[in-house]
Protein backbone atom coordinates (compact mmCIF):
# COMPACT_ATOMS: atom_id res chain seq x y z
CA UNK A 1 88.78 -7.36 29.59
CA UNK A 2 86.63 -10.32 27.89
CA UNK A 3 83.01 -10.00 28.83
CA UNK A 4 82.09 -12.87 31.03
CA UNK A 5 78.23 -14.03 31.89
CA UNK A 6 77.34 -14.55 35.17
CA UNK A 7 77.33 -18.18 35.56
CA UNK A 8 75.87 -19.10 38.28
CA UNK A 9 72.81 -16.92 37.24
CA UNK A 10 72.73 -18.61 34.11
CA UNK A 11 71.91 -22.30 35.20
CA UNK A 12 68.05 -21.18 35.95
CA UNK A 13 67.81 -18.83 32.62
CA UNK A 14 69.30 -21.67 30.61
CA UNK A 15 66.66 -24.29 32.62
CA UNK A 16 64.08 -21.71 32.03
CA UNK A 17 64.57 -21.39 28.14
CA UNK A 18 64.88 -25.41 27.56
CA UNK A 19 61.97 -26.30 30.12
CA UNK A 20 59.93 -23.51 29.53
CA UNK A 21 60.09 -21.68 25.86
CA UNK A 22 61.93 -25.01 24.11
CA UNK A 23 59.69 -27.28 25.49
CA UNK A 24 62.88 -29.96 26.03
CA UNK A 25 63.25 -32.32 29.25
CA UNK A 26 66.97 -31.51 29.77
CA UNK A 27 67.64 -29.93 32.73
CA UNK A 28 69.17 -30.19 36.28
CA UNK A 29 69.38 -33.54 36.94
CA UNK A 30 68.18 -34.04 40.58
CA UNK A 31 68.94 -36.93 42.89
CA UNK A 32 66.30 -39.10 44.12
CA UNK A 33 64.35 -37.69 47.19
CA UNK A 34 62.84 -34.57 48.29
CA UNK A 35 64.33 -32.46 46.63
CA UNK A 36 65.50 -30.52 49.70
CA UNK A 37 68.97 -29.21 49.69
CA UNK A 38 69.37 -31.21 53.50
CA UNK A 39 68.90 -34.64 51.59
CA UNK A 40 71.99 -37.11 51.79
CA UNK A 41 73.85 -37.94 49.18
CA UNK A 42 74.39 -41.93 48.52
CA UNK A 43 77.29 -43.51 49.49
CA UNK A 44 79.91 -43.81 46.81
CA UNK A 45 82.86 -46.31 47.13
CA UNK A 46 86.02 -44.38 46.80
CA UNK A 47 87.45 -46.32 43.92
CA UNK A 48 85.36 -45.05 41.85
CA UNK A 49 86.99 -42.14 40.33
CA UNK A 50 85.74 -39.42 38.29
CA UNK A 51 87.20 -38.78 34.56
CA UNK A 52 87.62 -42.37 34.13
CA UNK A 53 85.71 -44.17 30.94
CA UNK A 54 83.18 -46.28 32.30
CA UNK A 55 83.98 -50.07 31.75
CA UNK A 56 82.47 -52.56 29.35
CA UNK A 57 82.90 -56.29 28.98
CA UNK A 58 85.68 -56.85 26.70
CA UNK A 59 84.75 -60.38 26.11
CA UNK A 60 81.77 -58.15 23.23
CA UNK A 61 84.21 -56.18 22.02
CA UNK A 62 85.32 -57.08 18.33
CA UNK A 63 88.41 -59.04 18.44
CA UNK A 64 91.56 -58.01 15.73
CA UNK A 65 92.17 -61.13 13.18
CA UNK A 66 95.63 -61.04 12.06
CA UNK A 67 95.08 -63.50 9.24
CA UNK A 68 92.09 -61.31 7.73
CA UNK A 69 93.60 -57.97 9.10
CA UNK A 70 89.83 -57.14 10.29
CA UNK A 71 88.36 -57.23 13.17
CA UNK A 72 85.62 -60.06 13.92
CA UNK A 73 83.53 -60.84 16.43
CA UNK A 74 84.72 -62.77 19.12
CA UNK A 75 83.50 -66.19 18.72
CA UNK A 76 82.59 -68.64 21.71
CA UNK A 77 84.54 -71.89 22.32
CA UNK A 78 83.35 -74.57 20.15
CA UNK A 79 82.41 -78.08 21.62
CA UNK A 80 82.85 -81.17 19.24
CA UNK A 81 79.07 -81.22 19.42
CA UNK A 82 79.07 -78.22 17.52
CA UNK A 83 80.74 -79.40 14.42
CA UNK A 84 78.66 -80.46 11.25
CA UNK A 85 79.18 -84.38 10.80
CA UNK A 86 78.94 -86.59 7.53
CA UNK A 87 76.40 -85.69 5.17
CA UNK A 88 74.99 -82.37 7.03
CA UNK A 89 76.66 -80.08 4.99
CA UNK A 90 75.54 -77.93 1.96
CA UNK A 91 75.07 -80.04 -1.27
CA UNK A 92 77.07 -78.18 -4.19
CA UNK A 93 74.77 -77.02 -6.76
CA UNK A 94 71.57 -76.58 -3.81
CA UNK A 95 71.82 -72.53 -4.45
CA UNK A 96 71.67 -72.10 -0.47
CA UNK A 97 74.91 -70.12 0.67
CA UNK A 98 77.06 -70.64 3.53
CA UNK A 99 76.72 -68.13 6.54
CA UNK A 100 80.12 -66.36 7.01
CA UNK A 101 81.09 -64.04 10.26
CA UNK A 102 79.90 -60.49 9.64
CA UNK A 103 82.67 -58.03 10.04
CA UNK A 104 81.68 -56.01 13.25
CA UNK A 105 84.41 -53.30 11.98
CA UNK A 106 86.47 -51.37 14.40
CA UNK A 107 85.43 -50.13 17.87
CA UNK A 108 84.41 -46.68 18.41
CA UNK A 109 86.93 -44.59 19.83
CA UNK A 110 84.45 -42.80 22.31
CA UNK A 111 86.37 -39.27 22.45
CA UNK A 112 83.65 -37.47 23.26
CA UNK A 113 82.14 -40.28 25.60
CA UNK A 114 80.87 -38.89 29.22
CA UNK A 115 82.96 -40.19 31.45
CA UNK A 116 82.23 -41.46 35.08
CA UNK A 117 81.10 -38.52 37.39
CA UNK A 118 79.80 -39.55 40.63
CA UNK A 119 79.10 -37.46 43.21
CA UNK A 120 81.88 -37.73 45.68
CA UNK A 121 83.76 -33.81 45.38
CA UNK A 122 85.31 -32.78 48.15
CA UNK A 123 82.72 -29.95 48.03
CA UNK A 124 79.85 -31.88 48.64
CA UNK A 125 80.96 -33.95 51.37
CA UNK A 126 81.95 -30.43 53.21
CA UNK A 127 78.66 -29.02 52.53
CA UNK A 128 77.05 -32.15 53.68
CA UNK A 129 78.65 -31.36 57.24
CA UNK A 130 78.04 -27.85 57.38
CA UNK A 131 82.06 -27.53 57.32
CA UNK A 132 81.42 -24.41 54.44
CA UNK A 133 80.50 -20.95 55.46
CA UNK A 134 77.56 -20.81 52.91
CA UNK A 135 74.06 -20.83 53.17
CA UNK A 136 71.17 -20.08 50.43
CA UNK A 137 69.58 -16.80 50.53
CA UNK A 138 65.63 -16.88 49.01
CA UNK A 139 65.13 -13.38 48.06
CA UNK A 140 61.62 -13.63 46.57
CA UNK A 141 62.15 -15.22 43.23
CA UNK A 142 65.57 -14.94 43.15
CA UNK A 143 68.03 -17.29 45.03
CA UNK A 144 71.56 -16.35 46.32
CA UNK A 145 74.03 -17.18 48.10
CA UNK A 146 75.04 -15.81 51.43
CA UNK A 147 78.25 -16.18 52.93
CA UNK A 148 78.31 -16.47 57.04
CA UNK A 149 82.00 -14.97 57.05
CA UNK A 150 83.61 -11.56 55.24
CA UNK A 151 85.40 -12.55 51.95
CA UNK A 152 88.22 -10.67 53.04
CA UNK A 153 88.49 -13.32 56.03
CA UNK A 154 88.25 -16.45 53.64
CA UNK A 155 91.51 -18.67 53.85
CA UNK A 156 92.00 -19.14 49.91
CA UNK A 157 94.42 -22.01 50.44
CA UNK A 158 92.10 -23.84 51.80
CA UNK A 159 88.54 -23.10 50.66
CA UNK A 160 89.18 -22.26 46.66
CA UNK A 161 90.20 -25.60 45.90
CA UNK A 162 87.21 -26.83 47.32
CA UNK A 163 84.79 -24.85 45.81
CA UNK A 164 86.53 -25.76 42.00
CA UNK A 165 86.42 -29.42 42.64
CA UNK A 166 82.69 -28.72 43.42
CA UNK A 167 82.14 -27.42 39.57
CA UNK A 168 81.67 -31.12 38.02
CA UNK A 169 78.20 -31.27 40.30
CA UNK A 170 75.38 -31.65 37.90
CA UNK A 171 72.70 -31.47 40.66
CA UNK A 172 71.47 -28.63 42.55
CA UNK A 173 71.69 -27.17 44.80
CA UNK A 174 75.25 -28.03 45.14
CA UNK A 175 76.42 -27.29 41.70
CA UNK A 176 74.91 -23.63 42.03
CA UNK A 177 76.60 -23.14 45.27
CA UNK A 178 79.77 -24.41 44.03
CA UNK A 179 79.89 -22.05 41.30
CA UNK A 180 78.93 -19.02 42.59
CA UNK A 181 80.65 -19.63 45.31
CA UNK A 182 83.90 -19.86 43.14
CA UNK A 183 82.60 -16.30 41.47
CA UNK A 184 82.25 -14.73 44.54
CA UNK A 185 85.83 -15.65 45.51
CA UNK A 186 87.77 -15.14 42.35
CA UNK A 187 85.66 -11.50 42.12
CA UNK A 188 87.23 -10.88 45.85
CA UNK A 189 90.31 -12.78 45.53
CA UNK A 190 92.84 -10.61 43.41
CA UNK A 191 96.36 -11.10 44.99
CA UNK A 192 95.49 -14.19 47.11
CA UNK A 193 94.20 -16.24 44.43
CA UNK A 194 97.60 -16.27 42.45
CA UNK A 195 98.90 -18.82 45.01
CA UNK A 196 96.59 -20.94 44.97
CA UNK A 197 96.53 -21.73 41.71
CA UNK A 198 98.58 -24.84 41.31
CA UNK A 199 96.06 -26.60 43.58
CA UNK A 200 93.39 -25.31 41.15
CA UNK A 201 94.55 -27.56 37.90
CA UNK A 202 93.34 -30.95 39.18
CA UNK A 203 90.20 -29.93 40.39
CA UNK A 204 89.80 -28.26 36.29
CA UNK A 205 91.29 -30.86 34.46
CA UNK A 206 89.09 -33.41 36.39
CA UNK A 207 86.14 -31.42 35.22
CA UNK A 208 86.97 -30.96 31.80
CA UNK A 209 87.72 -34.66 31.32
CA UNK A 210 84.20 -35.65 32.47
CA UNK A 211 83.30 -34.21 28.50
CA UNK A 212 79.66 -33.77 29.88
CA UNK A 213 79.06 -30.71 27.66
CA UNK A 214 77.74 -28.48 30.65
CA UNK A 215 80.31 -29.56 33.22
CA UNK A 216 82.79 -28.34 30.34
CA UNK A 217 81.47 -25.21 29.19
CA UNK A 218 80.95 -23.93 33.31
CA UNK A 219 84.60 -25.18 33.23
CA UNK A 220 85.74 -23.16 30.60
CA UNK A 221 83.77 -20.07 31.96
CA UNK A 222 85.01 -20.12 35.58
CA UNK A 223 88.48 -20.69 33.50
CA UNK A 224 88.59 -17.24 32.11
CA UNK A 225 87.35 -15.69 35.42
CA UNK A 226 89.99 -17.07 36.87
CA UNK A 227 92.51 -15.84 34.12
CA UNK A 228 90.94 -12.10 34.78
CA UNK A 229 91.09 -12.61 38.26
CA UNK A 230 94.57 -11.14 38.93
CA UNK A 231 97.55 -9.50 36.60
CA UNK A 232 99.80 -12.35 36.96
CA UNK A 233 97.14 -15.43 36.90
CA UNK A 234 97.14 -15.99 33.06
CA UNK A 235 101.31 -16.50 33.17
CA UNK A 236 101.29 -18.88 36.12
CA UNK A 237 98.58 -20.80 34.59
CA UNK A 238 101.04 -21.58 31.15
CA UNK A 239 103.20 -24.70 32.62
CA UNK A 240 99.76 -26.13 33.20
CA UNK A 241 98.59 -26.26 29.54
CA UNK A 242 99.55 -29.65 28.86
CA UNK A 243 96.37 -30.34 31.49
CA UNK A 244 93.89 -28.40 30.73
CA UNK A 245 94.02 -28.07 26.95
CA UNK A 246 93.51 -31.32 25.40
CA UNK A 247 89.54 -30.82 25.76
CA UNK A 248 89.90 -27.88 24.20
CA UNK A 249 91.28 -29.92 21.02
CA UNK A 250 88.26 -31.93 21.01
CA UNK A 251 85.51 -29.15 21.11
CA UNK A 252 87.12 -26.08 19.48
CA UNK A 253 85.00 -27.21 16.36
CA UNK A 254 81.87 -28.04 18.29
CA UNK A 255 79.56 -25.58 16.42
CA UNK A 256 76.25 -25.62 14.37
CA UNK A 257 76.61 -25.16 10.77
CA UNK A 258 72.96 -23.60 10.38
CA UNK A 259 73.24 -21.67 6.73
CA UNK A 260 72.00 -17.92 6.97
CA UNK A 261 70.21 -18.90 10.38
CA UNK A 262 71.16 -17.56 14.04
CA UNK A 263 72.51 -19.91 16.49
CA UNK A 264 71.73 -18.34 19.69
CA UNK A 265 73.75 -20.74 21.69
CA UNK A 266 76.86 -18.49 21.63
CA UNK A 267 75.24 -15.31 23.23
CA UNK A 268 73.50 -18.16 25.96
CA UNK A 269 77.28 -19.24 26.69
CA UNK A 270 76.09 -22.95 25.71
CA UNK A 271 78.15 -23.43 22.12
CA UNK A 272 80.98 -25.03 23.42
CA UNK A 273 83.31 -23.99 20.20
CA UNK A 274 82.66 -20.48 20.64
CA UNK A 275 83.57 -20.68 24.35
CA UNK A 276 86.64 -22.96 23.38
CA UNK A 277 87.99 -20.27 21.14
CA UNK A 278 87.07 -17.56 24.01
CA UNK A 279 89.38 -19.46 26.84
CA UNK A 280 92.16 -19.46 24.56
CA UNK A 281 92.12 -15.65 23.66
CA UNK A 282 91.79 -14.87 27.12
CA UNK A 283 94.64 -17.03 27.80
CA UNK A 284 96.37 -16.07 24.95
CA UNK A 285 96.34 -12.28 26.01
CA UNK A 286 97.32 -12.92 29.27
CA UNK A 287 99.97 -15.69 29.53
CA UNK A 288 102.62 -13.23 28.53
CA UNK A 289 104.79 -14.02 25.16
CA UNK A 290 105.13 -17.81 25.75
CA UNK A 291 101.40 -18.31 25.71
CA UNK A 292 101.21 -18.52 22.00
CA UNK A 293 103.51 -21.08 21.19
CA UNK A 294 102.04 -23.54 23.79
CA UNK A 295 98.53 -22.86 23.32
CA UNK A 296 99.78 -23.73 19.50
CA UNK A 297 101.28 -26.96 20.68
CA UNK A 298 98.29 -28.36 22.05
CA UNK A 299 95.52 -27.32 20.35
CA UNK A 300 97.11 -27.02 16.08
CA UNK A 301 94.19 -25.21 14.55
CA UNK A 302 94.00 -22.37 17.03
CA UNK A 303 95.22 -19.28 15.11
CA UNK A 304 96.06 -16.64 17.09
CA UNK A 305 93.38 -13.30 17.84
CA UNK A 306 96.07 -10.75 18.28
CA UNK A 307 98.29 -11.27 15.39
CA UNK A 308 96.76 -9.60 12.59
């Protein structure tokens, strides 16, 4: 068994240390309001999809020269106005120098760019008419959640997808919900949740391809309770690699190179590499024998942590 932080727990010590002892602003980001967990979310037009890259004008973008093999800025149409005429050009011999195009060089790639998340899960809108049997529990300074109907009662077809698709929320007190709600479930689950599970990979891989660092690293946590959720999870969840590994390509190197220091980040669960490498051991020990060779596949520098 891999030892697993509580996450839902964790979002107000991680708020605490960064608010509190760091002294940084990061933190929850809250929608505009109250602050009440009754206040309404904005309406967001359907098109607008989460995990896409958000848009820019194109018309700014560098343009690829095939005569100089560069790219160069993209010039605007030029009007016969704009043309020197007789005798207002540069004199030979006057030592001034002609102003040439500056090479604006390739575009970034933007691999790691956040993509679009707006707040339109399926989980929110649910919540938002009491259609969830949830509620928030204020024991003194700690706050859980309560759940109005036994766990054993839960339908897990219907209700587990849900509460995954609600783990890209990066407000509160919907993203807590959402994830400890998904705890509470895959801690109760066992057998039931094994069905389930191709309705799971959308909601994930929508989440991991937001790359907002702590959308992806609650991913990847919830990702190995799932895997140690039931016997047979970590198999069934092996055709599904080719979805929800390529993120784990981009961040499996994502740590601080800090000399003879201590980077507490991995024992706070917030150094993405560290919980990169984690997901794939877990699933690595649990997909069964095939597990290797397509964890391999996708992500080429993982070496394998029970070959010795």
């Amino acid at each position: 068994m891999v030892d697993v932080h509580n996450v839902a727990d964790s979002l107000f010590t991680n708020e605490y240390r960064d608010r509190k002892l760091a002294g940084k602003t990061t933190g929850t980001r809250t929608p505009a309001g109250v602050g009440s967990c009754f206040d309404a979310t904005d309406v967001v037009r359907l098109s607008i999809q989460a995990q896409k890259l958000e848009t820019s004008d194109r018309r700014k973008e560098p343009q690829w020269s095939q005569a100089t093999c560069t790219y160069l800025p993209r010039s605007k149409k030029q009007l016969p106005t704009d043309f020197l005429h007789t005798g207002a050009g540069i004199a030979p011999g006057s030592g001034k120098k002609a102003l040439r195009a500056k090479d604006g060089g390739p575009p970034v790639a933007g691999a790691r760019m956040r993509r679009l998340n707006p707040p339109n899960t399926t989980f929110r809108r649910f919540y938002e008419r009491s259609d969830l049997p949830i509620r928030m529990d204020h024991h003194g300074a700690k706050t859980t959640l309560g759940w109005k109907t036994d766990l054993a009662a839960i339908d897990y077809q219907f209700y587990l997808p849900i509460f995954f698709d609600g783990v890209r929320e990066v407000t509160d007190p919907i993203r807590f919900m959402a994830i400890k709600g998904t705890e509470d479930m895959l801690a109760a689950g066992g057998d039931r949740v094994l069905p389930v599970i191709p309705q799971l990979i959308v909601p994930l891989k929508t989440a991991l391809n937001t790359r907002d660092p702590s959308v992806v690293g609650i991913t990847l946590q919830l990702l190995q309770r799932l895997v140690e959720s039931c016997d047979l999870a970590g198999e069934a969840l092996v055709p599904y690699y080719r979805q929800l590994l390529p993120i784990c390509n981009l961040y499996i190197n994502d740590n601080k190179n800090l000399g003879d220091r201590i980077d507490y980040g991995q024992y706070h669960t917030v150094c993405l590499g560290e919980q990169v490498l984690k997901t794939l051991a877990v699933l690595e020990a649990r997909g069964g024998p095939d597990a290797f060779i397509n964890i391999k596949y996708m992500v080429p520098t993982y070496e394998s942590s029970l070959i010795h």
